[in-house]
C-alpha atoms as a PDB file:
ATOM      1  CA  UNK A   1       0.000   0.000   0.000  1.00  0.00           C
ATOM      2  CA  UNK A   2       1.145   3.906  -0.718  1.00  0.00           C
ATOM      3  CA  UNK A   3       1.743   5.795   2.235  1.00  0.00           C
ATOM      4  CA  UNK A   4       0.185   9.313   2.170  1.00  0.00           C
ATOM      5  CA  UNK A   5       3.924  10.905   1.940  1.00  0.00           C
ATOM      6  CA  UNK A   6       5.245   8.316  -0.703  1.00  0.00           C
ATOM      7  CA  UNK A   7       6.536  10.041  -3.946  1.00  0.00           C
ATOM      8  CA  UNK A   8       4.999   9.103  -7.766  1.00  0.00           C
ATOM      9  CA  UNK A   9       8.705   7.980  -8.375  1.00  0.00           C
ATOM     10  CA  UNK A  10       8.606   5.426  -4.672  1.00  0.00           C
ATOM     11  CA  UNK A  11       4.715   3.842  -5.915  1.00  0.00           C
ATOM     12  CA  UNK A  12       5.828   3.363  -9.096  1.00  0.00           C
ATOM     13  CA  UNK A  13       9.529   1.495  -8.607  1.00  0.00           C
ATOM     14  CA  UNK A  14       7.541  -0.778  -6.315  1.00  0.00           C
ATOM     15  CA  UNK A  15       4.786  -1.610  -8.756  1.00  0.00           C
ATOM     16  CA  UNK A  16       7.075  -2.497 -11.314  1.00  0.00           C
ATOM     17  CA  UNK A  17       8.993  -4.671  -8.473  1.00  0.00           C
ATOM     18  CA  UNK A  18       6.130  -6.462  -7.743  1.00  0.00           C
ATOM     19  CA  UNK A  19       5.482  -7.156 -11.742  1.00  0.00           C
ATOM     20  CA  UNK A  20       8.961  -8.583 -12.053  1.00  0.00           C
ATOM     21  CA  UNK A  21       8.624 -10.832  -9.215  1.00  0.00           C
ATOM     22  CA  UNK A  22       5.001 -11.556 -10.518  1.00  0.00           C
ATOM     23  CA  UNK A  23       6.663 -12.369 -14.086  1.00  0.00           C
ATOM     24  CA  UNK A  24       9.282 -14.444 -12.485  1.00  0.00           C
ATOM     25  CA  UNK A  25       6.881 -16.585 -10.992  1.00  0.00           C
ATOM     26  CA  UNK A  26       5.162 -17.097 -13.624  1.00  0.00           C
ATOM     27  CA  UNK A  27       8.254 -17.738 -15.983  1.00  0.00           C
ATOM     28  CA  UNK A  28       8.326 -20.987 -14.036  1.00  0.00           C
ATOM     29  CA  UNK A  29       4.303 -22.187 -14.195  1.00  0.00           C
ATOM     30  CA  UNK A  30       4.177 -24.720 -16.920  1.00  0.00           C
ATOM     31  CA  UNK A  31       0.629 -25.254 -16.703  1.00  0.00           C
ATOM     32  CA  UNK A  32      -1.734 -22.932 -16.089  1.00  0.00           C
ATOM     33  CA  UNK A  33      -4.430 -25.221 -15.218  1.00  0.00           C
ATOM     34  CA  UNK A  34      -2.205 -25.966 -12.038  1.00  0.00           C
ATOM     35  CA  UNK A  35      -3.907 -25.095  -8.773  1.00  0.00           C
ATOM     36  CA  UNK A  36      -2.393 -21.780  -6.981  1.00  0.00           C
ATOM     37  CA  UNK A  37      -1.454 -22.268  -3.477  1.00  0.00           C
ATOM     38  CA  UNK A  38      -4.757 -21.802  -1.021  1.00  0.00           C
ATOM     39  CA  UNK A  39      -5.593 -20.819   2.274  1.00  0.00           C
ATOM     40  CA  UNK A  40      -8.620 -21.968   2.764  1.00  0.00           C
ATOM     41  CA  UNK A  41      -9.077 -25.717   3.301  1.00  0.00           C
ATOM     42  CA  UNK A  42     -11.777 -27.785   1.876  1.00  0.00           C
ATOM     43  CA  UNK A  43     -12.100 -25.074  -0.544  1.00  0.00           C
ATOM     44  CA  UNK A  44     -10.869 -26.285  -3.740  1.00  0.00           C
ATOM     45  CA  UNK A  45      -7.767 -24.195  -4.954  1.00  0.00           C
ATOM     46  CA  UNK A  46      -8.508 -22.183  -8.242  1.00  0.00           C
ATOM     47  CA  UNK A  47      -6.360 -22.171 -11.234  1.00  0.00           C
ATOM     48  CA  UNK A  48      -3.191 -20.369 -11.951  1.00  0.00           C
ATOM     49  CA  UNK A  49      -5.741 -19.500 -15.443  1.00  0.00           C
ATOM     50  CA  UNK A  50      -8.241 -18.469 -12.882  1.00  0.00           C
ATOM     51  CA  UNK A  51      -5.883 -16.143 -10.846  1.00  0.00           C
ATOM     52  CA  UNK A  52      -4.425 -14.262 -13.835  1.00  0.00           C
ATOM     53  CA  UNK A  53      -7.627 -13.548 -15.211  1.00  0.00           C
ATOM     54  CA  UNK A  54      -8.861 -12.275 -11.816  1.00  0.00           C
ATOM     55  CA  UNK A  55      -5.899  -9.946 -11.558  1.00  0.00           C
ATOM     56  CA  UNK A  56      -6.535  -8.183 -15.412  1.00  0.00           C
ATOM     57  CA  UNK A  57     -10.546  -7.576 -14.167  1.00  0.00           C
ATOM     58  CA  UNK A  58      -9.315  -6.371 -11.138  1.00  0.00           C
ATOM     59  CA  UNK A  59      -6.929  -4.083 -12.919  1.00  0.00           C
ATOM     60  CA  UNK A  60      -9.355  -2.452 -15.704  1.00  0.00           C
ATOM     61  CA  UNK A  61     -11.930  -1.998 -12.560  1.00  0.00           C
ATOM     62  CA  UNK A  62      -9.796   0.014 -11.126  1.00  0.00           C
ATOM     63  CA  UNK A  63      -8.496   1.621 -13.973  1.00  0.00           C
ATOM     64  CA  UNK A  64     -12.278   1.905 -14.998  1.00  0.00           C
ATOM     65  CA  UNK A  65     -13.329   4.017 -11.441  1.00  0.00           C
ATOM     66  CA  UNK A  66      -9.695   6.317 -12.087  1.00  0.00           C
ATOM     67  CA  UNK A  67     -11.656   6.961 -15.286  1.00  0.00           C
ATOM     68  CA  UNK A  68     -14.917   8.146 -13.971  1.00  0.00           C
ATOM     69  CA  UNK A  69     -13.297   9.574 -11.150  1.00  0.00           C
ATOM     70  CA  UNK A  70     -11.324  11.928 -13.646  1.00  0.00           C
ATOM     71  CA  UNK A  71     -14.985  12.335 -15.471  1.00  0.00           C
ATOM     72  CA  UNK A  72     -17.022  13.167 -12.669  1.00  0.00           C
ATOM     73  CA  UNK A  73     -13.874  15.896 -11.695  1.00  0.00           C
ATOM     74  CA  UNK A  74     -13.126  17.635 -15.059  1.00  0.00           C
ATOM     75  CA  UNK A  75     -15.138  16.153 -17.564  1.00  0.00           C
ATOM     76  CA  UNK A  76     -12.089  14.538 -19.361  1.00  0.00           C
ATOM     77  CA  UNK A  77     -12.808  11.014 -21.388  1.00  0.00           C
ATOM     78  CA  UNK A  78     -10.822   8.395 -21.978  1.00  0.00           C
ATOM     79  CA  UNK A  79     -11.386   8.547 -25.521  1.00  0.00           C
END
């Protein structure tokens, strides 16, 4: 999480940190159909497939409310 007095340049080297440790992970995943590791037992463990695609929806929501945010502020589009 960002810290109220973290810097653009701070947020940002620790995103892309967290994408190449992501990627490197992922580098070794042969098979996406392969369960993820899961802390909840008796619940079956979803899908490396499963968790990827969760992550891109959660990303364009979010990038979805910046968007409206920005709308509802100025006006400004996406488009």
């Amino acid at each position: 999480q960002a810290a109220p007095e973290d810097g653009v340049a701070e947020v940002v080297a620790r995103y892309r940190t967290a994408v190449e440790r992501a990627n490197a992970v992922l580098d070794g995943c042969a098979d996406l159909a392969a369960p993820v590791p899961w802390p909840q037992p008796g619940k079956p463990a979803p899908s490396v497939r499963w968790a990827l695609t969760h992550m891109i929806e959660e990303t364009g929501r979010h990038a979805g409310h910046a968007d409206i945010l920005r709308e509802l502020i100025d006006g400004t589009t996406g488009r």
